[in-house]
Protein backbone atom coordinates (compact mmCIF):
# COMPACT_ATOMS: atom_id res chain seq x y z
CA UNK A 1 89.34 75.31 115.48
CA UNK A 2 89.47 75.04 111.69
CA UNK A 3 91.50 76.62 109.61
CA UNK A 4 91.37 75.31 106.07
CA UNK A 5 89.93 78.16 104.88
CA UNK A 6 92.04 79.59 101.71
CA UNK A 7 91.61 83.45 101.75
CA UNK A 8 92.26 84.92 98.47
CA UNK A 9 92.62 88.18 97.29
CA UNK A 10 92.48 89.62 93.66
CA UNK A 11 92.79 92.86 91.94
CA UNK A 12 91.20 93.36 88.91
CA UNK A 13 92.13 95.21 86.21
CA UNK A 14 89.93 96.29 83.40
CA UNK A 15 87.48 96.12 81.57
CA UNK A 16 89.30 95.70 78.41
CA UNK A 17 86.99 95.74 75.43
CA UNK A 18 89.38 93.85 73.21
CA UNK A 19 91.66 90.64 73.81
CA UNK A 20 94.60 92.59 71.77
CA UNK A 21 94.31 95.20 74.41
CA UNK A 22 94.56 93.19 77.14
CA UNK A 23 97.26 91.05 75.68
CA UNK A 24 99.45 94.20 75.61
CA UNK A 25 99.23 96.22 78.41
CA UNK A 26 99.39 92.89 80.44
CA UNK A 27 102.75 92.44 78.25
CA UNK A 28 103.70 96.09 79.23
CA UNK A 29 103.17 95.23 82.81
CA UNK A 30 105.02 91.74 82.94
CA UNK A 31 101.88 90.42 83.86
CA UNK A 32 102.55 85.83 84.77
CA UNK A 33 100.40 84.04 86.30
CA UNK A 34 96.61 85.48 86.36
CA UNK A 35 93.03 84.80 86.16
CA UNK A 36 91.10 86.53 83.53
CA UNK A 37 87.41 86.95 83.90
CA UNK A 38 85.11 87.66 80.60
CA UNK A 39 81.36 88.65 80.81
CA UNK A 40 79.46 89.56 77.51
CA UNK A 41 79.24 93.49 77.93
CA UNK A 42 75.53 93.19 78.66
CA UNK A 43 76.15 90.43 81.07
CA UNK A 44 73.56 88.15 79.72
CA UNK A 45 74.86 85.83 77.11
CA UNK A 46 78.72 84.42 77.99
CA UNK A 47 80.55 84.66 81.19
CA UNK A 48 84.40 82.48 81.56
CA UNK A 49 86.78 82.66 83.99
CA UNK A 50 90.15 80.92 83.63
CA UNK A 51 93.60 81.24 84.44
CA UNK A 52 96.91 81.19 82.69
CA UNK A 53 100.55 82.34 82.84
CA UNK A 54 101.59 83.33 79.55
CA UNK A 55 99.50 86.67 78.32
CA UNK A 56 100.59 86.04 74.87
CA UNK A 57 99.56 82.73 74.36
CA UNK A 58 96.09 82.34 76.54
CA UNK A 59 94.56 85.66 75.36
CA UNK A 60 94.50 85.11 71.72
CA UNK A 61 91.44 84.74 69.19
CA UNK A 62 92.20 81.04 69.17
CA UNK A 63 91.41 80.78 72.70
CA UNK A 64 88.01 77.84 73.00
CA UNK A 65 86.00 80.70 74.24
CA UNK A 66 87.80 84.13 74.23
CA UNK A 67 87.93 83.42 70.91
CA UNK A 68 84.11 84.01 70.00
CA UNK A 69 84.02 86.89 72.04
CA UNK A 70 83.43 90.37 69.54
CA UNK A 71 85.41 93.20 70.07
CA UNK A 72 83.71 95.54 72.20
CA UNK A 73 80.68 92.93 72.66
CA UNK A 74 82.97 91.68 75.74
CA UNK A 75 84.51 93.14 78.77
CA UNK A 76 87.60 91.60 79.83
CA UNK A 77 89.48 91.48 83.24
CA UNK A 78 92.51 90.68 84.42
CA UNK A 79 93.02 89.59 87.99
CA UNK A 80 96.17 88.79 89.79
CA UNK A 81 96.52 87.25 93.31
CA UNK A 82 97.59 89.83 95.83
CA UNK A 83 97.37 87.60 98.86
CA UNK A 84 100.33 85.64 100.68
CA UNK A 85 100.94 81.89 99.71
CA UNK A 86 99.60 79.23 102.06
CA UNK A 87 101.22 78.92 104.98
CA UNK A 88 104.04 75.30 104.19
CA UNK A 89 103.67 76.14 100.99
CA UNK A 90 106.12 77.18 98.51
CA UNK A 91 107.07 80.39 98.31
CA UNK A 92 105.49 82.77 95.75
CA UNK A 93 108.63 83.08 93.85
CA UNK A 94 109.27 79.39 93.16
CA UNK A 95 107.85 77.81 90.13
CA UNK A 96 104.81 75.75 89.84
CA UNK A 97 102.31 75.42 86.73
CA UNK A 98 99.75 77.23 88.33
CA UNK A 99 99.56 78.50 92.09
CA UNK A 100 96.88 76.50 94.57
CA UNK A 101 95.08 80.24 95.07
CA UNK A 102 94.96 80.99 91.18
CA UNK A 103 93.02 76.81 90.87
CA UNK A 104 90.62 77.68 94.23
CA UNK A 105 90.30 81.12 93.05
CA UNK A 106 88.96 79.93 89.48
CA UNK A 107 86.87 77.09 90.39
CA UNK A 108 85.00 79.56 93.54
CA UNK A 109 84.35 82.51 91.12
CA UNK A 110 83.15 79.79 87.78
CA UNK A 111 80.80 77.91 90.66
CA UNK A 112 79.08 80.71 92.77
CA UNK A 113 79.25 83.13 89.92
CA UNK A 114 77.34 80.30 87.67
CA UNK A 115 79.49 81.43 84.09
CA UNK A 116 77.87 80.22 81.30
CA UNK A 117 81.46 78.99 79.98
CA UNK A 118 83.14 77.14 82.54
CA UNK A 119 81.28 73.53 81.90
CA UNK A 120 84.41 71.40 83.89
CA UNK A 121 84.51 73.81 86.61
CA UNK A 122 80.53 73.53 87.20
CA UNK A 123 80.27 70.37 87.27
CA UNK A 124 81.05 69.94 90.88
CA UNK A 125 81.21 72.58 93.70
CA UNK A 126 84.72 73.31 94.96
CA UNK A 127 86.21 70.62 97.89
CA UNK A 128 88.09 72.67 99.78
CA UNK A 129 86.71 75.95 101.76
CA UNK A 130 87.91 79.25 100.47
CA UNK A 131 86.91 82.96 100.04
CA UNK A 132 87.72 84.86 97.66
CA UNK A 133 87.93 89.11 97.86
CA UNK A 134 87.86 91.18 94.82
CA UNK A 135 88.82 94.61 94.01
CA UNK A 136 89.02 96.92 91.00
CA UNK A 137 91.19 98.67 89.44
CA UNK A 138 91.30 100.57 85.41
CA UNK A 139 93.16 99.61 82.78
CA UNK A 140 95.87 101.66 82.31
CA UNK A 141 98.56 103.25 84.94
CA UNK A 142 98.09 105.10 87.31
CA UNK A 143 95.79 101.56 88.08
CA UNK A 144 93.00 104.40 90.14
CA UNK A 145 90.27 102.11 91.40
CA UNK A 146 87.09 102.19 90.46
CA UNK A 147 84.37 103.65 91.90
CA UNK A 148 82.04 100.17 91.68
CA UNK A 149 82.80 96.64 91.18
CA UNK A 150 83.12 95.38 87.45
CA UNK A 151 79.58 94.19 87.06
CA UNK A 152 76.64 94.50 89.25
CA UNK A 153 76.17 90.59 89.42
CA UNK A 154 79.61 90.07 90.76
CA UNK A 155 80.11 90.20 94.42
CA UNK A 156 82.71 91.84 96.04
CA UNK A 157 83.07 88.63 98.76
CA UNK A 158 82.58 85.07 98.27
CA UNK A 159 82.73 83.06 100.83
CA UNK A 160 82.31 78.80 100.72
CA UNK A 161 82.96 76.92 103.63
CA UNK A 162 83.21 72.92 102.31
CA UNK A 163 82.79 71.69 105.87
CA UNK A 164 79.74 73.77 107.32
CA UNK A 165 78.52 73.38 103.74
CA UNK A 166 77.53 76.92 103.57
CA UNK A 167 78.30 79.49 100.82
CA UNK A 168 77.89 83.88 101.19
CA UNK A 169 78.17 85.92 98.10
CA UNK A 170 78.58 89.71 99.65
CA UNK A 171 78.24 92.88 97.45
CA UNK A 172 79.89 95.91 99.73
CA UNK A 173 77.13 98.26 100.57
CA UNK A 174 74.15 95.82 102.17
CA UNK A 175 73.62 92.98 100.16
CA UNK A 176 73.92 89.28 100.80
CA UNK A 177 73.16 85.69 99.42
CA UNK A 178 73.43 82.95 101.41
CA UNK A 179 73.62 79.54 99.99
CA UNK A 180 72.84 75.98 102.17
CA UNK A 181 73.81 72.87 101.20
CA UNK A 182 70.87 71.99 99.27
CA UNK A 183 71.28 75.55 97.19
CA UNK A 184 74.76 75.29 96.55
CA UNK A 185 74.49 71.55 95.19
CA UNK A 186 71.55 73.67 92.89
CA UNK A 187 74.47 75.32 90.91
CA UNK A 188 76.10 72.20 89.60
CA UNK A 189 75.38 72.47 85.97
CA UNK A 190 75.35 69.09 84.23
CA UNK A 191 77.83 67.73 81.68
C-alpha cells in the first residue's frame, strides 16, 4: 500500500493587481513562507509561480519576472500552505529555507499548469507523487472566499502520481483531465 503521496493544501489570496499591493497587505498579515502565483490578467501571455519567504524582498519590481509584469495588466496571488507537515518531518515551526510542500507544491502547479515563466521547473515533470488542493480567498480581511476559482484554466485539484505515472487536473463542478505517461512527458518544455 503506497503512501508517498504528498497532499497539499493552499489558500489563495488575491488577485492583487499590483506587486506594491501585495507586498503590503502580505506585510500587514505577517505573511513567511508562501507561493505566489502570477497570470497576465487575460491569461494568455505570462503565467509564474514561485515561492519565497520574505514578502519584501521577492515581490519587488526587480523580481526576473514579476518585474515585467504592468500594474493592473497582472493578477497576483498569494498562497500559503494550510496542510500538516509530512509525517517524520520537522515540525512546521522549525526553520528550514523553504518547506518540502512549498518545493512539491511549486514544481506540480509550474508543470501541469504549463506557466509560460517557470523554464527550470518545466523542464522535467515532478519525481515524487503529490496533489495539490486549492482554494480562494479575497484580498483583504475578512479573507470571504470567492465564489469561483482564480482563473478558469486553473484547477481546483491536481493530482500526479510518479509511480502509476498518471496525472488528474479536477475543476469542482464536472470537469476532468487526465494525463498518461506519454501526455504528461508532452508538457516538458525544453531548455
Amino acid at each position: 500500500m503506497p503512501a508517498a503521496m504528498l497532499m497539499t493544501s493552499v489558500d489563495w489570496y488575491g488577485p492583487f493587481d499590483s506587486l506594491s499591493s501585495a507586498r503590503i497587505q502580505s506585510q500587514k498579515s505577517g505573511v513567511e513562507e508562501f507561493l505566489f502565483f502570477a497570470i497576465s490578467a487575460d491569461g494568455k501571455d505570462r503565467s509564474y509561480v514561485g515561492l519565497s519567504s520574505n514578502v519584501m524582498g521577492r515581490l519587488t519590481e526587480s523580481h526576473h519576472v514579476l518585474g515585467g509584469l504592468d500594474e493592473g495588466a497582472i493578477d497576483l496571488w498569494i498562497g500559503l500552505i494550510t496542510s500538516q507537515s509530512e509525517p517524520g518531518r520537522r515540525p512546521a515551526d522549525s526553520y528550514v529555507s523553504h518547506s518540502t510542500a512549498l518545493h512539491i507544491a511549486e514544481h506540480v502547479i509550474a508543470y501541469f499548469l504549463e506557466t509560460t515563466e517557470n523554464v527550470r521547473k518545466r523542464r522535467s515533470r515532478p519525481q515524487r507523487s503529490a496533489a495539490v488542493f486549492s482554494r480562494w480567498f479575497r484580498p483583504t480581511p475578512p479573507w470571504t472566499r470567492h465564489a469561483r476559482r482564480a482563473h478558469p484554466n486553473w484547477p481546483d485539484f491536481i493530482e500526479f502520481d510518479a509511480q502509476e505515472k498518471l496525472a488528474r487536473l479536477v475543476w469542482f463542478g464536472g470537469t476532468m483531465v487526465k494525463y498518461d505517461d506519454d501526455q504528461i512527458e508532452g508538457l516538458k518544455r525544453e531548455a
